[in-house]
PDB file of N, CA and C in Angstrom:
ATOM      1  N   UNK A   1     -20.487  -3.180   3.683  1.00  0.00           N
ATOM      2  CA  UNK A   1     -20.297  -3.892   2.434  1.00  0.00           C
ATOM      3  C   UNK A   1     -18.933  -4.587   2.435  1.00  0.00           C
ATOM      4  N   UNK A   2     -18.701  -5.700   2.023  1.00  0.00           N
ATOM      5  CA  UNK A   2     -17.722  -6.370   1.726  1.00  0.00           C
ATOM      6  C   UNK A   2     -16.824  -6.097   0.795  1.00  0.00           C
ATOM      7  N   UNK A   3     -15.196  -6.073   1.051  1.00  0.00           N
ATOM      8  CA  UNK A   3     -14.642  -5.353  -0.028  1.00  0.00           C
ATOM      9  C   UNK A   3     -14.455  -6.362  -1.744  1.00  0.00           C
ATOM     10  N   UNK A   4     -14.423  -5.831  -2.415  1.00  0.00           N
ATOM     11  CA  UNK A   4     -14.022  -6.898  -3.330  1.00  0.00           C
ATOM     12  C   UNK A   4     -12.740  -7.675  -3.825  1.00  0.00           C
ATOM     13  N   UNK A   5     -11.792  -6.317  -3.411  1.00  0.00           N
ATOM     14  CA  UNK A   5     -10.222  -6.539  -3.877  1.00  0.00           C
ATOM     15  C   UNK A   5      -9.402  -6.092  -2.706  1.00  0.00           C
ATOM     16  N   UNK A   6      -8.066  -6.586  -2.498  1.00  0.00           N
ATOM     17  CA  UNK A   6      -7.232  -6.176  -1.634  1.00  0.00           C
ATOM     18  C   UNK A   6      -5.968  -5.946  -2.360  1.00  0.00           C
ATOM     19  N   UNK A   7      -5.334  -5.124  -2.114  1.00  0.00           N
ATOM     20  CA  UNK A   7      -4.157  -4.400  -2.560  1.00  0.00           C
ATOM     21  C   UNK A   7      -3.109  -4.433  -1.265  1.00  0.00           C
ATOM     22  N   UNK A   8      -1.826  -5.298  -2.186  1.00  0.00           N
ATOM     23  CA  UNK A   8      -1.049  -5.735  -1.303  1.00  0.00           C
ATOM     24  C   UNK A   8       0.152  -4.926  -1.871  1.00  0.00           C
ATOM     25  N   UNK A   9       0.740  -4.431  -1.169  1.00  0.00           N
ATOM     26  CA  UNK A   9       2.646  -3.410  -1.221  1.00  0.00           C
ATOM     27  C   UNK A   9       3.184  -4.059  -0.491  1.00  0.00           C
ATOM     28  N   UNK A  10       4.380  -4.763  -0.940  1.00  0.00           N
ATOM     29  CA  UNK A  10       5.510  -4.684  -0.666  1.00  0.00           C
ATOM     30  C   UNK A  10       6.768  -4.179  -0.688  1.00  0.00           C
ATOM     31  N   UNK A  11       7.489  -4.294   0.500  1.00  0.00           N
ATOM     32  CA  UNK A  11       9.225  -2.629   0.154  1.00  0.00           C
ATOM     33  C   UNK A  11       9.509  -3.518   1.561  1.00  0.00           C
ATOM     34  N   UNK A  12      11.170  -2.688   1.214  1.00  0.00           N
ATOM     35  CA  UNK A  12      12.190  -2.679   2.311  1.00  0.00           C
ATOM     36  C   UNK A  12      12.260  -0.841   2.338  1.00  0.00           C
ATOM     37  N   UNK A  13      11.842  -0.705   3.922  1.00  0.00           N
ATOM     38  CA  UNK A  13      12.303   0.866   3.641  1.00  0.00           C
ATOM     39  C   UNK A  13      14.179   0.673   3.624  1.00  0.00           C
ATOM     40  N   UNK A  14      14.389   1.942   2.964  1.00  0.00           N
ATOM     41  CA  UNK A  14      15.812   2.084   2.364  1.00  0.00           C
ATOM     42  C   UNK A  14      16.396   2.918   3.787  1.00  0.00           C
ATOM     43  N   UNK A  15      17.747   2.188   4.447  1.00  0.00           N
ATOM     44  CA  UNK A  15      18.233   2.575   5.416  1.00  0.00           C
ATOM     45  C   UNK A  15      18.442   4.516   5.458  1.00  0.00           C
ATOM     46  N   UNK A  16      18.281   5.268   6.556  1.00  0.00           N
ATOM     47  CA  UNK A  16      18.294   6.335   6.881  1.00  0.00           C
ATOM     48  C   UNK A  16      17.262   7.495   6.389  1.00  0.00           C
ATOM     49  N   UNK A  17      16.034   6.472   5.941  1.00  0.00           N
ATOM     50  CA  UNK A  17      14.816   7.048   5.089  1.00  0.00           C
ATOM     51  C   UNK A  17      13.717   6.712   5.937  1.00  0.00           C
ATOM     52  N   UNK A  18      14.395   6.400   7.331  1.00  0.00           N
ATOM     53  CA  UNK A  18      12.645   5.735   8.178  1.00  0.00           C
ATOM     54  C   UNK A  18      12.034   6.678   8.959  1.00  0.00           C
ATOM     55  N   UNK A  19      12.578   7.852   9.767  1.00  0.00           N
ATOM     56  CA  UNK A  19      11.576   9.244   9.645  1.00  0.00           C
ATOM     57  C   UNK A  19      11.021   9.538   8.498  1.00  0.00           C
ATOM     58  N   UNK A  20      11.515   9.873   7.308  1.00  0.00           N
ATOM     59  CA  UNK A  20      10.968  10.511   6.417  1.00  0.00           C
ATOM     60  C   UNK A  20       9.670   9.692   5.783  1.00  0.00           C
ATOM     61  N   UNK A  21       9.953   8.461   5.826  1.00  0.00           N
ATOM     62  CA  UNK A  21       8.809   7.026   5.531  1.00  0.00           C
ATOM     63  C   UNK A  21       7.492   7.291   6.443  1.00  0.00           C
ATOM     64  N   UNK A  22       7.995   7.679   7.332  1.00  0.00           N
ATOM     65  CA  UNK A  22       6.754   7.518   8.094  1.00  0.00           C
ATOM     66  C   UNK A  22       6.258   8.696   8.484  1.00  0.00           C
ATOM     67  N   UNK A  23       6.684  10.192   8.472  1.00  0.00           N
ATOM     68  CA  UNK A  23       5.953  11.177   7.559  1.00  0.00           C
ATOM     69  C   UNK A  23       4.922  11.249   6.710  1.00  0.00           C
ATOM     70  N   UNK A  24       5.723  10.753   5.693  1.00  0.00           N
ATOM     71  CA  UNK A  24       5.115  10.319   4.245  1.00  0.00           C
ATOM     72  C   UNK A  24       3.735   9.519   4.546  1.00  0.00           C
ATOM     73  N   UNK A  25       4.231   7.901   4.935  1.00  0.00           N
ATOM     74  CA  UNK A  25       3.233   6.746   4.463  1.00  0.00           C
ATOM     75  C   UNK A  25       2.108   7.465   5.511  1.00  0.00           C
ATOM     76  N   UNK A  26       2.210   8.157   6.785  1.00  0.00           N
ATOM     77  CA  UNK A  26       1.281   8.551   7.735  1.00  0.00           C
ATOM     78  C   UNK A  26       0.389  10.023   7.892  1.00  0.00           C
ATOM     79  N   UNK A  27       0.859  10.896   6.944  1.00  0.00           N
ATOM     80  CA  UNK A  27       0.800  12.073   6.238  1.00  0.00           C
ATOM     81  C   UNK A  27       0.094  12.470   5.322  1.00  0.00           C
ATOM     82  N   UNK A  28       0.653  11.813   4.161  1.00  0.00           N
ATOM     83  CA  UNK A  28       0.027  11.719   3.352  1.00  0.00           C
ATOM     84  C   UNK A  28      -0.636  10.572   1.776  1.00  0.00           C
ATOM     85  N   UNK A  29       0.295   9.494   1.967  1.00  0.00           N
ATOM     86  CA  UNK A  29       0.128   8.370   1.692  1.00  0.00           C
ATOM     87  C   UNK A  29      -1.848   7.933   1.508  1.00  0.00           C
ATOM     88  N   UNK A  30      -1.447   7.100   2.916  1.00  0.00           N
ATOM     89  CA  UNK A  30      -2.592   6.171   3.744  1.00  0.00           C
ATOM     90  C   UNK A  30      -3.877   7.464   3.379  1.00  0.00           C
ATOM     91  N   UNK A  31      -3.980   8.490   3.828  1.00  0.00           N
ATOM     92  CA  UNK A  31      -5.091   9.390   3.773  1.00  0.00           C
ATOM     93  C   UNK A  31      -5.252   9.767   2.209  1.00  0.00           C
ATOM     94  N   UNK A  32      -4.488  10.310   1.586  1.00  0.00           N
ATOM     95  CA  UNK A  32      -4.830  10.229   0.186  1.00  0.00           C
ATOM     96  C   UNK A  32      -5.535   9.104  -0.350  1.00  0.00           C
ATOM     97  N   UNK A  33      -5.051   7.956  -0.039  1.00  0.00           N
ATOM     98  CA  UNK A  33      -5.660   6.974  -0.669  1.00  0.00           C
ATOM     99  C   UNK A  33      -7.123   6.605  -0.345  1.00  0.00           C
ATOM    100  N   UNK A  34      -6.823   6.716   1.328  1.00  0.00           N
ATOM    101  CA  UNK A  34      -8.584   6.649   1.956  1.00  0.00           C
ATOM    102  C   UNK A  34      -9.319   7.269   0.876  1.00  0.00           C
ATOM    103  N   UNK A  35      -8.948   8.660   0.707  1.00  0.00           N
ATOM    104  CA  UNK A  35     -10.037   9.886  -0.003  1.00  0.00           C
ATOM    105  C   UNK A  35     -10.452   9.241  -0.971  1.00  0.00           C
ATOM    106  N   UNK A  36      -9.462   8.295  -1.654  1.00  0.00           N
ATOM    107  CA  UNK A  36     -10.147   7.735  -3.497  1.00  0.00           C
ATOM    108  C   UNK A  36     -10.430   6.180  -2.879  1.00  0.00           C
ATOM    109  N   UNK A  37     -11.043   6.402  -1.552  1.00  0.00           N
ATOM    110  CA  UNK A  37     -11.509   4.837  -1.526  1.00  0.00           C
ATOM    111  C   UNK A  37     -11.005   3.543  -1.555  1.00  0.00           C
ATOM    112  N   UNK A  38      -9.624   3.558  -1.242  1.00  0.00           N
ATOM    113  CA  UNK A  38      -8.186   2.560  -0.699  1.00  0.00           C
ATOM    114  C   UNK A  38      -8.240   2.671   0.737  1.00  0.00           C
ATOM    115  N   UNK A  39      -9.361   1.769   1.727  1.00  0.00           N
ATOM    116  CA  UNK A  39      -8.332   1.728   2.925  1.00  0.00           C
ATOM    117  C   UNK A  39      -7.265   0.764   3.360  1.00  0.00           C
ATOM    118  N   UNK A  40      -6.549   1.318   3.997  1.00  0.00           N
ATOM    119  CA  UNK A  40      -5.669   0.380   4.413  1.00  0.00           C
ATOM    120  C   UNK A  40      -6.145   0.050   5.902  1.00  0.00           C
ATOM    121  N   UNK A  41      -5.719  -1.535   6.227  1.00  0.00           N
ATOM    122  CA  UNK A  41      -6.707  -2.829   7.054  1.00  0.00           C
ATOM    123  C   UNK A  41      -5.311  -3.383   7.814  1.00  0.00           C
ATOM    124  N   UNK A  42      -4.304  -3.197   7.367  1.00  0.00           N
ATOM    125  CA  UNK A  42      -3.368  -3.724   8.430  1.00  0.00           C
ATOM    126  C   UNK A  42      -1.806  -3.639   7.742  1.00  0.00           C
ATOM    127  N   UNK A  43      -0.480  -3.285   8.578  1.00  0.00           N
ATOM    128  CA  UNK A  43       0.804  -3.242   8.262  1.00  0.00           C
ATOM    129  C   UNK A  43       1.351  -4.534   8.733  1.00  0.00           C
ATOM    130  N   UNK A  44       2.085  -4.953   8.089  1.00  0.00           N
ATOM    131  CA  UNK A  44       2.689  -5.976   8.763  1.00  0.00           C
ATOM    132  C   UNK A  44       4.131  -5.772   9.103  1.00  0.00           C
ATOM    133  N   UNK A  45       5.386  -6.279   9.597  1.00  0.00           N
ATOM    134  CA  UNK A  45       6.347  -6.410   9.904  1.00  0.00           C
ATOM    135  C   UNK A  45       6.907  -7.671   9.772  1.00  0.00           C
ATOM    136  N   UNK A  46       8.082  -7.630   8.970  1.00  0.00           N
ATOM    137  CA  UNK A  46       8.711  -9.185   8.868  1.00  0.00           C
ATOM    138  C   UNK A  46      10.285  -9.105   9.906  1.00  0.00           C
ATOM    139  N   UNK A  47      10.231  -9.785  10.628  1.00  0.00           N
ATOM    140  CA  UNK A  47      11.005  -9.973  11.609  1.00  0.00           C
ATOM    141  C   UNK A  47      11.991 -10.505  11.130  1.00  0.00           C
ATOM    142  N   UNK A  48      11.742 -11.567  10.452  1.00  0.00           N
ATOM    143  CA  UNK A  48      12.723 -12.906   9.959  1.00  0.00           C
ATOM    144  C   UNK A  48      11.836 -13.421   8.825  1.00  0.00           C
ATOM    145  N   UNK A  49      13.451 -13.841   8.445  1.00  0.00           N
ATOM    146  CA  UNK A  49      13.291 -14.391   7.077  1.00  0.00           C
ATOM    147  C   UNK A  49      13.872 -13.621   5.986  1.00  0.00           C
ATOM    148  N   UNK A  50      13.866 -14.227   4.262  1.00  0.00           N
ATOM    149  CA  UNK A  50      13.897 -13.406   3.205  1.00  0.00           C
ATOM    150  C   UNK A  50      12.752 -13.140   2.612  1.00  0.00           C
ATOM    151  N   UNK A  51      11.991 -12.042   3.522  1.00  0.00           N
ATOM    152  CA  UNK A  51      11.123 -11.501   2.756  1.00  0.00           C
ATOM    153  C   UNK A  51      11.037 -10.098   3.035  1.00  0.00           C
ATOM    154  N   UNK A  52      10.170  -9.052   2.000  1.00  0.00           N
ATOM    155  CA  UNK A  52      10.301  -7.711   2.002  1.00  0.00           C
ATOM    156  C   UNK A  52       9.526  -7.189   3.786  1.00  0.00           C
ATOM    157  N   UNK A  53      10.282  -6.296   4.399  1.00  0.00           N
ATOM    158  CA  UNK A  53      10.055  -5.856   5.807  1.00  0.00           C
ATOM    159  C   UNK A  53       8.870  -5.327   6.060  1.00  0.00           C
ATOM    160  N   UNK A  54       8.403  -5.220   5.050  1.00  0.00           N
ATOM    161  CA  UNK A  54       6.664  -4.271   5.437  1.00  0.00           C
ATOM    162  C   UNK A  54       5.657  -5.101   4.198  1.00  0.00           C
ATOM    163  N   UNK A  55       4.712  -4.962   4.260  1.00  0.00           N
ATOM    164  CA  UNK A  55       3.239  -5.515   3.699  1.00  0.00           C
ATOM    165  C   UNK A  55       2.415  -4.765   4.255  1.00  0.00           C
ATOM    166  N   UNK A  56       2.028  -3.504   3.745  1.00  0.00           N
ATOM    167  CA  UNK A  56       1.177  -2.856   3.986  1.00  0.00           C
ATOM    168  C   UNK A  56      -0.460  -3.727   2.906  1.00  0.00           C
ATOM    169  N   UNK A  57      -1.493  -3.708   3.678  1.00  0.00           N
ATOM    170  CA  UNK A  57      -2.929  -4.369   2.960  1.00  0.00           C
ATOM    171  C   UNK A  57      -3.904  -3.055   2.827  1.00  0.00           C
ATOM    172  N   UNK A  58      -4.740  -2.774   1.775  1.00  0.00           N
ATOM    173  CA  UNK A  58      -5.366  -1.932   1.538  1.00  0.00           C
ATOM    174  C   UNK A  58      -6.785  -3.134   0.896  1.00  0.00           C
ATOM    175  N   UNK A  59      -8.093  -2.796   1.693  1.00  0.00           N
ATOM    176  CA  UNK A  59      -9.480  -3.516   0.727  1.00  0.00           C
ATOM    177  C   UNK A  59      -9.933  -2.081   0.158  1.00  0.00           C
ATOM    178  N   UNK A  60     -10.424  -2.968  -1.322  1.00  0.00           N
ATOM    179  CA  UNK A  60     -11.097  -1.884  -2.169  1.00  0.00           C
ATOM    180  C   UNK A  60     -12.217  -2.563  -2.210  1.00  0.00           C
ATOM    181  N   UNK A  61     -13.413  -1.552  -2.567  1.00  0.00           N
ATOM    182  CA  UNK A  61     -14.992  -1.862  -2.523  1.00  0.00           C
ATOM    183  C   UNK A  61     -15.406  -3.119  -3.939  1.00  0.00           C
ATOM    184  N   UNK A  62     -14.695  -2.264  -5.086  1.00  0.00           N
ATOM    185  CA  UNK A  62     -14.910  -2.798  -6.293  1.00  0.00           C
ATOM    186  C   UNK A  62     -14.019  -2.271  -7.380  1.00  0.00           C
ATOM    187  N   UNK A  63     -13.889  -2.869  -8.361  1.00  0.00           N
ATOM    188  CA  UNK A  63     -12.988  -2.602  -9.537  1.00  0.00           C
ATOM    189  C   UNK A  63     -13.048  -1.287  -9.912  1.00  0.00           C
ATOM    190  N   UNK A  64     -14.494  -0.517 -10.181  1.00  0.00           N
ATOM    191  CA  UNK A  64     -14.176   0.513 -10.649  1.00  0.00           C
ATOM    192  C   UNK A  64     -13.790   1.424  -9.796  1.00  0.00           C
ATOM    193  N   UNK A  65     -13.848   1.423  -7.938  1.00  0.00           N
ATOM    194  CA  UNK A  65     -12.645   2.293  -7.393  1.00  0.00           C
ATOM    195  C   UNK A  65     -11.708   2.033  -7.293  1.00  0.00           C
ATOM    196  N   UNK A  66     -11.014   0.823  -7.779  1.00  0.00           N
ATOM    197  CA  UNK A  66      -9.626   0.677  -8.253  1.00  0.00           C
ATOM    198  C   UNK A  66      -9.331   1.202  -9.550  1.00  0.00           C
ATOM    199  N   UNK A  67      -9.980   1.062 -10.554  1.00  0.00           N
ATOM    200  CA  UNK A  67     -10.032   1.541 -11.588  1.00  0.00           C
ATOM    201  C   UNK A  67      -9.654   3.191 -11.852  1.00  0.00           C
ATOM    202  N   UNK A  68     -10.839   4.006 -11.032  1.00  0.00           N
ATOM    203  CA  UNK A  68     -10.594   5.378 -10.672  1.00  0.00           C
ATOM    204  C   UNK A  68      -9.329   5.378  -9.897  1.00  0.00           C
ATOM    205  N   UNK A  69      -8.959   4.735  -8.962  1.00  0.00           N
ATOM    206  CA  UNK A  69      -7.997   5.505  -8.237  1.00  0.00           C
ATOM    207  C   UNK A  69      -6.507   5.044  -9.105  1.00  0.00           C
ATOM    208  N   UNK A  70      -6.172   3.835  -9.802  1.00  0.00           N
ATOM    209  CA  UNK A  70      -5.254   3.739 -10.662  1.00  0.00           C
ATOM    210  C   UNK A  70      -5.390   5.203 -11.701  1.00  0.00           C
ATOM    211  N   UNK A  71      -6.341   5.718 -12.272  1.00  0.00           N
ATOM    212  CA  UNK A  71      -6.201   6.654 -13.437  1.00  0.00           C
ATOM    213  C   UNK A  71      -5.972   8.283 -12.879  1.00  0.00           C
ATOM    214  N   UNK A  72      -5.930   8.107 -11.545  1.00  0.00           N
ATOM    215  CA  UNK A  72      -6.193   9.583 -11.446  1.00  0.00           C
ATOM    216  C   UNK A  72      -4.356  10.275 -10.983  1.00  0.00           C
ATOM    217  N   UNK A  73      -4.353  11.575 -11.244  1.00  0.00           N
ATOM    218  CA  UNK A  73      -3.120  11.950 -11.150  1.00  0.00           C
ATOM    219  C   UNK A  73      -2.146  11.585 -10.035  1.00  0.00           C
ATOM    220  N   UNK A  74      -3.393  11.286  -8.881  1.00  0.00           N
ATOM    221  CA  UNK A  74      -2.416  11.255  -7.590  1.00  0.00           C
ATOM    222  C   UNK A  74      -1.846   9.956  -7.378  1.00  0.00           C
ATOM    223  N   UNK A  75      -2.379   8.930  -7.671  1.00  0.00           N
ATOM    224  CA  UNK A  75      -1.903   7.463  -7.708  1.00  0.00           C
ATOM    225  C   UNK A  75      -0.181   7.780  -8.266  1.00  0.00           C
ATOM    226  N   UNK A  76       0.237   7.373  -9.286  1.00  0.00           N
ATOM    227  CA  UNK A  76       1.524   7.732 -10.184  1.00  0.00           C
ATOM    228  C   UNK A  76       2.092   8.641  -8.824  1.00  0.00           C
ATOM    229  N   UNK A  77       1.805   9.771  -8.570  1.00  0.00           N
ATOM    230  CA  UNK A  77       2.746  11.035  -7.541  1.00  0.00           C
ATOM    231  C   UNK A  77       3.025   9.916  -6.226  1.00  0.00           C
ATOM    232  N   UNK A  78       1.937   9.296  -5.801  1.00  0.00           N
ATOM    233  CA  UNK A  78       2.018   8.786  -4.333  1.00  0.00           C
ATOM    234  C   UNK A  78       2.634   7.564  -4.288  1.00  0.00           C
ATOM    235  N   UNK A  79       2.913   6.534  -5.703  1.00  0.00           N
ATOM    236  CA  UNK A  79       3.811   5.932  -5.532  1.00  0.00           C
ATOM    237  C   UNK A  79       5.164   5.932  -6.134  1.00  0.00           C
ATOM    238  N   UNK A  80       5.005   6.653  -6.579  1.00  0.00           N
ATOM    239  CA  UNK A  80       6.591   7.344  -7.141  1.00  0.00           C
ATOM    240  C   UNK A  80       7.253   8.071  -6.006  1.00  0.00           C
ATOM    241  N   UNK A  81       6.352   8.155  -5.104  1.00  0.00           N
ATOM    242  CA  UNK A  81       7.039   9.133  -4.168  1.00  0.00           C
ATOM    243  C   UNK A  81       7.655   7.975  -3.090  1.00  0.00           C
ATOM    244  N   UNK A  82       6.498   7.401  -2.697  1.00  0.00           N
ATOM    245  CA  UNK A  82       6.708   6.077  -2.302  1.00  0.00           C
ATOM    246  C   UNK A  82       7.682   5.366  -2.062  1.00  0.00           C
ATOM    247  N   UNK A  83       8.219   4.858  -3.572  1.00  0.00           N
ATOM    248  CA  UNK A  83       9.508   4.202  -3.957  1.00  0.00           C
ATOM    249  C   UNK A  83      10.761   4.807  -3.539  1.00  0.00           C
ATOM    250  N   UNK A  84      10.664   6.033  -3.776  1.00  0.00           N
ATOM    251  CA  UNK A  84      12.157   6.981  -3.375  1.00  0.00           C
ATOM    252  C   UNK A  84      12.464   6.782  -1.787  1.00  0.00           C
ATOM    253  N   UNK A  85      11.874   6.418  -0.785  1.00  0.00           N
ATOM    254  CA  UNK A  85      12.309   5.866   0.639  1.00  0.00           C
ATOM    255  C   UNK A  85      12.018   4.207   0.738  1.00  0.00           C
ATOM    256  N   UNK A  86      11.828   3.753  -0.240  1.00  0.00           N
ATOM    257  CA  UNK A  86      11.611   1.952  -0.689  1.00  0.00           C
ATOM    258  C   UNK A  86      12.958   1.566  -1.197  1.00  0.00           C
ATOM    259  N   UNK A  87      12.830   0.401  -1.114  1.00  0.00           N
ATOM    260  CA  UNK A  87      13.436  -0.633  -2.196  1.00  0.00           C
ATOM    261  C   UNK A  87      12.503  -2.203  -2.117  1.00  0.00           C
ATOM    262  N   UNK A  88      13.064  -2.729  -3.708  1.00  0.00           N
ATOM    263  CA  UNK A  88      12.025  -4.212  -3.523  1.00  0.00           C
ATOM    264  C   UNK A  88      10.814  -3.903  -3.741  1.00  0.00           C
ATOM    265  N   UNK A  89       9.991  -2.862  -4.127  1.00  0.00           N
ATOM    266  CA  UNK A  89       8.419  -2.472  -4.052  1.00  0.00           C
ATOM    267  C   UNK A  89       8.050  -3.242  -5.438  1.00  0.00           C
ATOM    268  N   UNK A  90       6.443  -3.709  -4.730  1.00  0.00           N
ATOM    269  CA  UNK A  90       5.881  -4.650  -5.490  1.00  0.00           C
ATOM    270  C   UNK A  90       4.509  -4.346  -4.894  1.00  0.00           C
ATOM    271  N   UNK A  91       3.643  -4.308  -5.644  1.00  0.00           N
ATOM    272  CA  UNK A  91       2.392  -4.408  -5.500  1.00  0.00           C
ATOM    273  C   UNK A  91       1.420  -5.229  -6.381  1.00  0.00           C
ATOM    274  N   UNK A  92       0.538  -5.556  -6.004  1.00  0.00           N
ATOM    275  CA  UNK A  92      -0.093  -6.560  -6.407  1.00  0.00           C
ATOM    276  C   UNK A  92      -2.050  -6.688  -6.281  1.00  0.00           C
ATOM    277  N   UNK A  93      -3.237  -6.775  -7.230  1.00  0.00           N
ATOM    278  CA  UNK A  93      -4.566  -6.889  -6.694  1.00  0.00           C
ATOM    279  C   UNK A  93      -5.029  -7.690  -6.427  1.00  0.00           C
ATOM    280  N   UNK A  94      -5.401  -8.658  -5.475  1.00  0.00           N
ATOM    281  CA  UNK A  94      -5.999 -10.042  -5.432  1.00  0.00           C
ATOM    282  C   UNK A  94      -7.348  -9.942  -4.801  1.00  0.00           C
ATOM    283  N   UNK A  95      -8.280 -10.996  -5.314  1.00  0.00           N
ATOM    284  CA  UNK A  95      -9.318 -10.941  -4.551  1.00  0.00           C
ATOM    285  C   UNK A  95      -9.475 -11.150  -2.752  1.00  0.00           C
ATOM    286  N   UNK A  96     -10.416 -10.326  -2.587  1.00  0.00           N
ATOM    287  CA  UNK A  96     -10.482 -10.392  -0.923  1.00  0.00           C
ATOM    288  C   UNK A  96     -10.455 -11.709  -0.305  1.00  0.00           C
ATOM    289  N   UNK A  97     -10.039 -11.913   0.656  1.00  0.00           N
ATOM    290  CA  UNK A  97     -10.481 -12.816   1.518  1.00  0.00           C
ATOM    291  C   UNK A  97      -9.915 -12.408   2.607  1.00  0.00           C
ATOM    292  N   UNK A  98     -10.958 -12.359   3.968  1.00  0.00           N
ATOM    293  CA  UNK A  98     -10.618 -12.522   5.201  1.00  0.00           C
ATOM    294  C   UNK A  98      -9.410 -13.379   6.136  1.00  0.00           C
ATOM    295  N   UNK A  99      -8.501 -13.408   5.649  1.00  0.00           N
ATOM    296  CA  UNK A  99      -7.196 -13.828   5.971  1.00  0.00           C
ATOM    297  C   UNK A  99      -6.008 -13.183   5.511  1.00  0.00           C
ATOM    298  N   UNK A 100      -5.129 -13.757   6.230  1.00  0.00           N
ATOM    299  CA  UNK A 100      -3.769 -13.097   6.035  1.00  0.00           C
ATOM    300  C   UNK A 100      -3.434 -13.503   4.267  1.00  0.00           C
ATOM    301  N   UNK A 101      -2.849 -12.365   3.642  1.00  0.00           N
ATOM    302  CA  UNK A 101      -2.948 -12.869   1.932  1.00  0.00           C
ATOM    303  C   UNK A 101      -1.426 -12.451   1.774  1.00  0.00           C
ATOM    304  N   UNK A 102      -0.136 -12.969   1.000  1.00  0.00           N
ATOM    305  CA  UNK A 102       0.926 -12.213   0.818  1.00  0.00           C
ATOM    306  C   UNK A 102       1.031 -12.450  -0.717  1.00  0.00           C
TER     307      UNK A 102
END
């Protein structure tokens, strides 16, 4: 099935927080979210330029598993937790499309 929505994060991880980031985003992050039906489809890396260093992409099926996974307790914990090895975090829902989306 085709997803309907893609969920885009943006951050600068916060200097001397990049073990602990990737613990986290690889731990328990990314898999939590799988469970409520968020996968994530690709990380990016910004080399250059002024823009935020990571773009992590997540497709969702349809609104109401975005819907569910915005209301449920763990959303709020996993990006609050999130933020504390971030800076610059921004997220955003746009409709899918098969291309690069920022």
């Amino acid at each position: 099935m085709k997803p309907e929505y893609k969920l885009l994060i943006t951050y600068d991880i916060l200097p001397g927080k990049q073990d602990s980031y990737y613990r986290y985003v690889l731990g328990e992050f990314v898999p939590t979210l799988r469970n409520m039906g968020v996968h994530m489809t690709s990380a990016w890396h910004t080399a250059y330029g002024k823009y935020p260093a990571r773009l992590l992409e997540f497709t969702i099926e349809s609104h109401d598993v975005w819907r569910r996974a915005r209301a449920s307790s763990h959303w709020r914990r996993l990006e609050d937790r999130l933020q504390t090895y971030t800076t610059a975090y921004q997220r955003k829902l746009v409709l899918y499309r098969d291309t690069f989306q920022f």
